[in-house]
Protein backbone atom coordinates (compact mmCIF):
# COMPACT_ATOMS: atom_id res chain seq x y z
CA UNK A 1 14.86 68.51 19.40
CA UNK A 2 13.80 65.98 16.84
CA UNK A 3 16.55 62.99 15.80
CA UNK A 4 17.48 63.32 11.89
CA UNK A 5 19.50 59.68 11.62
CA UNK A 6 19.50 56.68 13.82
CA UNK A 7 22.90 54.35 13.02
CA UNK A 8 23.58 51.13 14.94
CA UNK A 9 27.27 51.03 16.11
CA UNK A 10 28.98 47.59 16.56
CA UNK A 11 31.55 46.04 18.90
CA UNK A 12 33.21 42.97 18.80
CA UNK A 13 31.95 40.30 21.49
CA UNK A 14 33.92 37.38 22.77
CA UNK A 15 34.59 35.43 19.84
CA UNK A 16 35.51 38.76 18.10
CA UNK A 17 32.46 38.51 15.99
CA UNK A 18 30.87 42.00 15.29
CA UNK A 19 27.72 42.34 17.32
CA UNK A 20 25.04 45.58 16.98
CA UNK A 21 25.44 46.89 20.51
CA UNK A 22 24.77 50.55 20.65
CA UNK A 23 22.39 52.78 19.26
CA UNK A 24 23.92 56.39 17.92
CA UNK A 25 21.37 59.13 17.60
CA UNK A 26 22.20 62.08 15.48
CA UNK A 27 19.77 65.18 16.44
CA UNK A 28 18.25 68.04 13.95
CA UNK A 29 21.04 70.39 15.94
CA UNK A 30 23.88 67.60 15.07
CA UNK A 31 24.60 66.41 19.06
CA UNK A 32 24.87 62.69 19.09
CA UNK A 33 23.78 60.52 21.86
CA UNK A 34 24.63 56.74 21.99
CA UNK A 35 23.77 54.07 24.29
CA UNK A 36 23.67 50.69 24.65
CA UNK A 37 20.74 48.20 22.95
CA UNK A 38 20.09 46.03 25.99
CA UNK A 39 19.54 49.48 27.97
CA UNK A 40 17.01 51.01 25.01
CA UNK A 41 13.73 50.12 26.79
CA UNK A 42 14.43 51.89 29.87
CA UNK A 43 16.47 54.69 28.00
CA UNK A 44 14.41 57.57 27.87
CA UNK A 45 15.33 58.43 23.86
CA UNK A 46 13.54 54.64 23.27
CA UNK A 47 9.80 55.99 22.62
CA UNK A 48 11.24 58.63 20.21
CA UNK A 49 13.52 55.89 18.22
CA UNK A 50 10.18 53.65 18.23
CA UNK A 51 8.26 56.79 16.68
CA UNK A 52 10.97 57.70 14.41
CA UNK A 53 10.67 54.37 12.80
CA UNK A 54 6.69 54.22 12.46
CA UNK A 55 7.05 57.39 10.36
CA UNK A 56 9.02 55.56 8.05
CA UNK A 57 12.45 56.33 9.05
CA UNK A 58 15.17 53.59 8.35
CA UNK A 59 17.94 52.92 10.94
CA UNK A 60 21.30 52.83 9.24
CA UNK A 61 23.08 49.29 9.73
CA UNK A 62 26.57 49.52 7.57
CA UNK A 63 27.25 45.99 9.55
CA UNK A 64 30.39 47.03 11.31
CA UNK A 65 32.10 48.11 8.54
């Protein structure tokens, strides 16, 4: 399965500012996988989201709007 869109998702931290905090991973098949940015170097999707991006892919930031 190969991912077709890579979106950060954001979450307020504990001055209720809006921090990037997960990952969401849309795949060619449409499933979506999140999980958290601290966790992405031992999550197993990490490689493929590093790949992804050296082919030229953008993530999508909207900046927790």
């Amino acid at each position: 399965m190969q991912i077709s869109n890579i979106k950060y998702l954001y979450t307020p931290n504990s001055e209720r500012v809006m921090t990037k905090f997960h990952y969401e991973l849309t795949w060619s098949n449409g499933d979506k996988s999140t999980f958290r940015i601290e966790d992405a170097e031992s999550n197993r999707h990490y490689e493929d989201i590093l790949k992804w991006v050296a082919d030229g892919n953008t993530i999508t930031d909207d900046g927790g709007e």
